[in-house]
Every structure is written in structure tokens, then in C-alpha cells.
Protein backbone atom coordinates (compact mmCIF):
# COMPACT_ATOMS: atom_id res chain seq x y z
CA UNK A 1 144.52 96.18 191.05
CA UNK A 2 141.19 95.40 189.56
CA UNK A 3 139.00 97.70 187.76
CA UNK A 4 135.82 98.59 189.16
CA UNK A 5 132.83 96.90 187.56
CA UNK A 6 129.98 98.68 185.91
CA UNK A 7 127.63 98.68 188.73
CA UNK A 8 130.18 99.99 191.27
CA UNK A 9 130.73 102.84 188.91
CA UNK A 10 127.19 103.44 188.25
CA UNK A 11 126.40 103.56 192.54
CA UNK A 12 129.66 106.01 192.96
CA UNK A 13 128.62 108.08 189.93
CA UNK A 14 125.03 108.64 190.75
CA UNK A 15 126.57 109.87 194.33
CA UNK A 16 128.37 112.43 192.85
CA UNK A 17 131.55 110.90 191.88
CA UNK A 18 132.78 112.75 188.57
CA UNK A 19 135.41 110.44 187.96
CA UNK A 20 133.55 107.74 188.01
CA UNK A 21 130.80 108.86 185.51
CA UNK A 22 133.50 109.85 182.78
CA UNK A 23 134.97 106.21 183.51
CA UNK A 24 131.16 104.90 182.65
CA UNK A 25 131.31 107.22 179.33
CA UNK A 26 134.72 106.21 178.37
CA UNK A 27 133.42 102.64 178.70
CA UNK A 28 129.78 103.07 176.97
CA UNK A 29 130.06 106.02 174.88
CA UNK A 30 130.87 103.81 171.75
CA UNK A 31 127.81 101.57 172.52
CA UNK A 32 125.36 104.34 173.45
CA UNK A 33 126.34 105.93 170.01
CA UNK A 34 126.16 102.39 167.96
CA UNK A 35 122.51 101.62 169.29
CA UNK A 36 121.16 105.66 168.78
CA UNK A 37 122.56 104.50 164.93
CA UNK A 38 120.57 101.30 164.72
CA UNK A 39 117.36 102.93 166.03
CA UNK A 40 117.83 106.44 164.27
CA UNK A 41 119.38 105.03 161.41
CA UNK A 42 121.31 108.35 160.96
CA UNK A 43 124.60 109.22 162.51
CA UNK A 44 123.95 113.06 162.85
CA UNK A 45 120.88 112.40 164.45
CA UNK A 46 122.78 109.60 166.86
CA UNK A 47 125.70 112.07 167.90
CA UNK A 48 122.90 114.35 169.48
CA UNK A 49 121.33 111.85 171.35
CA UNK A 50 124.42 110.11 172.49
CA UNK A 51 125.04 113.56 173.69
CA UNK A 52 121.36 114.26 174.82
CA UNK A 53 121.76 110.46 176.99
CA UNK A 54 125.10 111.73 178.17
CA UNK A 55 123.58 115.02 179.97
CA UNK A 56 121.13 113.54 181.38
CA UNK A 57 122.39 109.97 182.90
CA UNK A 58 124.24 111.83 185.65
CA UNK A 59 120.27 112.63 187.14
CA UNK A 60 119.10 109.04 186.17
CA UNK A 61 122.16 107.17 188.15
CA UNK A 62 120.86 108.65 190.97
CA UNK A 63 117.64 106.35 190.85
CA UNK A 64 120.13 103.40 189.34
CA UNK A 65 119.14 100.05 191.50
CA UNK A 66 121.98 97.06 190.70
CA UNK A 67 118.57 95.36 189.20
CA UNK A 68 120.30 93.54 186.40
CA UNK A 69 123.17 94.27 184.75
CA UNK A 70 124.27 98.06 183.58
CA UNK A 71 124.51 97.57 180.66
CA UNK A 72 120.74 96.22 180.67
CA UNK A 73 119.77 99.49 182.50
CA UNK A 74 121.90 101.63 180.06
CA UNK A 75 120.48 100.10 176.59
CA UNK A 76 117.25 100.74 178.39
CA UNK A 77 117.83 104.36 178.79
CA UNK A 78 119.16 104.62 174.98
CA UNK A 79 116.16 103.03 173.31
CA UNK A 80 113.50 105.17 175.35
CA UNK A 81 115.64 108.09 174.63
CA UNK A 82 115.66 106.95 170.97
CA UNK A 83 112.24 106.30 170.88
CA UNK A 84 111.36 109.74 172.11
CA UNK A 85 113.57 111.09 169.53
CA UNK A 86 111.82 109.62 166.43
CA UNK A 87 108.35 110.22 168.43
CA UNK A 88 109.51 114.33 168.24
CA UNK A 89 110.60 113.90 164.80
CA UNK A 90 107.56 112.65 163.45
CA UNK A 91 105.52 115.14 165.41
CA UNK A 92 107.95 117.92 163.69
CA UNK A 93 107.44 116.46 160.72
CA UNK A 94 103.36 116.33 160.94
CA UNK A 95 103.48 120.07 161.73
CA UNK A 96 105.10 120.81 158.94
CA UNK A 97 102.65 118.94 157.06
CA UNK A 98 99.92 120.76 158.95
CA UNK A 99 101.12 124.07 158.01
CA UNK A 100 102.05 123.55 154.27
CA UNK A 101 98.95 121.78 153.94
CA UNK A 102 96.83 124.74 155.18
CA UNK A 103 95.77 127.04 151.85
CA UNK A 104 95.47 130.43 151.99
CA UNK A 105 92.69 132.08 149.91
CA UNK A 106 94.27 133.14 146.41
CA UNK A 107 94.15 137.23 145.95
CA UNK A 108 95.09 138.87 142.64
CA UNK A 109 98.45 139.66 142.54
CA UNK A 110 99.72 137.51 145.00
CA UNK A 111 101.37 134.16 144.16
CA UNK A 112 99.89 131.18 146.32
CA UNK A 113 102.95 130.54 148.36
CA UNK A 114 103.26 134.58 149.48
CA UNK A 115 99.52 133.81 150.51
CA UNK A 116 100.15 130.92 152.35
CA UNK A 117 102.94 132.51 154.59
CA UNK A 118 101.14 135.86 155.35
CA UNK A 119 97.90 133.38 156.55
CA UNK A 120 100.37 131.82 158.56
CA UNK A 121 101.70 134.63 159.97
CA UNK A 122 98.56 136.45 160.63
CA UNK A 123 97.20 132.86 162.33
CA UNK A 124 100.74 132.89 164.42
CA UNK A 125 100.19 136.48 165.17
CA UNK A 126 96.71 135.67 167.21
CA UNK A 127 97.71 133.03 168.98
CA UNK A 128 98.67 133.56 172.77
CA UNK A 129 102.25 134.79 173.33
CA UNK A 130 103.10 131.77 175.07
CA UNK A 131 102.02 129.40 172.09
CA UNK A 132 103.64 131.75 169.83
CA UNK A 133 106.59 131.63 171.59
CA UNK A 134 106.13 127.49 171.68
CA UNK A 135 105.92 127.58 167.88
CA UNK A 136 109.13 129.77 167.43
CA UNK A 137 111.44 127.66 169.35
CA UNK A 138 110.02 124.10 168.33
CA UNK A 139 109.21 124.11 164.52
CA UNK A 140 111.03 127.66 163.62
CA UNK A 141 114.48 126.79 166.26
CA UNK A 142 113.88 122.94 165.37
CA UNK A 143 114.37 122.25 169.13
CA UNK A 144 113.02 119.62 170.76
CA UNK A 145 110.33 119.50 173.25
CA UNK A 146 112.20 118.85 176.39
CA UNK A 147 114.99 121.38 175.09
CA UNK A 148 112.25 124.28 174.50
CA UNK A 149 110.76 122.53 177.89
CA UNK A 150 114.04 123.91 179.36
CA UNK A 151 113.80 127.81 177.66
CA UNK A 152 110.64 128.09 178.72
CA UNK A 153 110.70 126.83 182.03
CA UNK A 154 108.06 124.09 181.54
CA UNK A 155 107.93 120.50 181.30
CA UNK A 156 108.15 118.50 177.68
CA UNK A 157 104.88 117.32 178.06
CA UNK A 158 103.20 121.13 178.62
CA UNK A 159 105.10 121.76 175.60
CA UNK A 160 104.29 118.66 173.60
CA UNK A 161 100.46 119.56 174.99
CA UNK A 162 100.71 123.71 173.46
CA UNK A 163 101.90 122.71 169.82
CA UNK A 164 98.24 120.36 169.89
CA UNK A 165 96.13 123.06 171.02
CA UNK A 166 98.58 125.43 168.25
CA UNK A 167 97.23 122.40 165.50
CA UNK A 168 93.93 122.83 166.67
CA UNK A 169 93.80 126.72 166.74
CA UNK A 170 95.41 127.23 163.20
CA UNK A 171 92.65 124.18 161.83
CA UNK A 172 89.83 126.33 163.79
CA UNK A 173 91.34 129.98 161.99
CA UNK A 174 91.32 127.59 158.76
CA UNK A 175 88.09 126.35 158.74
CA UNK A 176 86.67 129.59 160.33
CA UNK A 177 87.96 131.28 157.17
CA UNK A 178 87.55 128.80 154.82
CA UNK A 179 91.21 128.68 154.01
CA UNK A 180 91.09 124.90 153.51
CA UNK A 181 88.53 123.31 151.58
């Protein structure tokens, strides 16, 4: 008896078929893991979104066509998925450089760094509880946005849209206080 191919497996899974989707991962896993390498260049990083791809494909199969090959389809899912990744990274990683880059006034008695974190909290502190609540779970959780999309009941782009206007309101307590020169 012949295996199925790719694309019959793909049709059956997106219907449902649960035995058919973990014959897809047994067949792609390896590859879905060697191309979040190459793009992430880290392996850590890779394993998540191999699993991060894996959760999700069951929802994209459903909308899978036979318009090429699967395997097209599938590296095509991996890269945007990759992409995405090192899109949130570098947007973690500007935050971080927003907020260590804000100054706090200097006070006697208190080193800069214990001035820095008490302006940040205070800042944090009079923001809205739903931005506050943004910032906890993205930059202090280190979740991503479609993951603290999925606490908070929103989608990653309403998150990805409340850490801007969190930039913009911490630069706005910053230069309303002359915190940054």
C-alpha cells in the first residue's frame, strides 16, 4: 500500500483528521525546525517556533488550497512565522532600549539606577490598567504579542498597537518632566 502524499494529508488534516496532521509533523517537523535555525540563527529560539508553527497549522490547513506543492505552502508558513519572530524580538529589544535609555532626575542620596526604576515605576503606575497590564506580560513576562494577544483576549496587532502608544506615553511623562535631556 502506498503512503499518502503530502497534499492528501494536508486536505484530511485541515478536515479534522488527527492522524493525519501528526503524520504531516512526523514528516516536516525536522524541516520546520532546520529553516526556524537558518532564519533565527538560534536553536532555542527555533524549538519555540517550530512549536509556535506546530499549534497553529492545524487552523491554517483549513484554508490549505493544493496550489503548489506542501512543502512550498509549509516553508511559506515557517519564514512568515520566522519573520514575525525576529520582527517581536527587535521590537522587545527597542523597548528595552527605550526604557534604559529614559534618565531619571538624580536626587541626593539616591544612586542613578534606583532613580531610574522608581521613574519607571511611577510612569508604569499612570498608565491605563490595560497598558499596564500590556507592559507586564510583554517586556516584564517576555511573551510575545500574539501570546499576550491570547491572555488578554485581544488581537496581536491591538497589542503590538498599546506597547506604541506605552513608548509614546513614557517619552511624553519624560519630556513633560524633563527626565531626558
Amino acid at each position: 500500500m502506498t503512503e499518502p502524499s503530502d497534499d492528501a494529508l494536508a486536505i484530511r488534516a485541515g478536515a479534522g483528521d488527527r492522524e493525519a496532521f501528526a503524520e504531516l509533523l512526523k514528516r516536516h517537523y525536522d524541516r520546520i525546525f532546520r529553516i526556524g535555525v537558518r532564519v533565527l540563527g538560534d536553536a532555542d529560539a527555533a524549538a519555540d517556533l517550530a512549536q509556535e508553527v506546530c499549534v497553529g497549522l492545524p487552523g491554517k490547513l483549513t484554508s490549505y488550497r493544493r496550489k503548489g506543492r506542501f512543502t512550498t505552502w509549509l516553508y511559506r508558513v515557517v519564514v512568515n512565522a520566522a519573520r514575525d519572530a525576529l520582527r517581536r524580538a527587535a521590537t522587545r529589544r527597542r523597548l528595552e532600549s527605550d526604557y534604559t535609555a529614559l534618565k531619571a532626575p538624580d536626587r541626593p542620596g539616591h544612586s542613578p539606577v534606583d532613580s531610574e526604576s522608581v521613574w519607571l515605576r511611577q510612569a508604569l503606575g499612570r498608565l491605563s490598567a490595560e497598558l499596564r497590564t500590556t507592559v507586564i506580560l510583554v517586556i516584564e513576562e517576555g511573551l510575545g504579542h500574539a501570546e499576550a494577544g491570547k491572555v488578554l483576549g485581544v488581537t496581536a496587532a491591538t497589542v503590538s498597537w498599546r506597547m506604541h502608544k506605552v513608548r509614546k506615553c513614557l517619552r511624553a511623562y519624560a519630556v513633560k518632566e524633563e527626565v531626558v535631556p
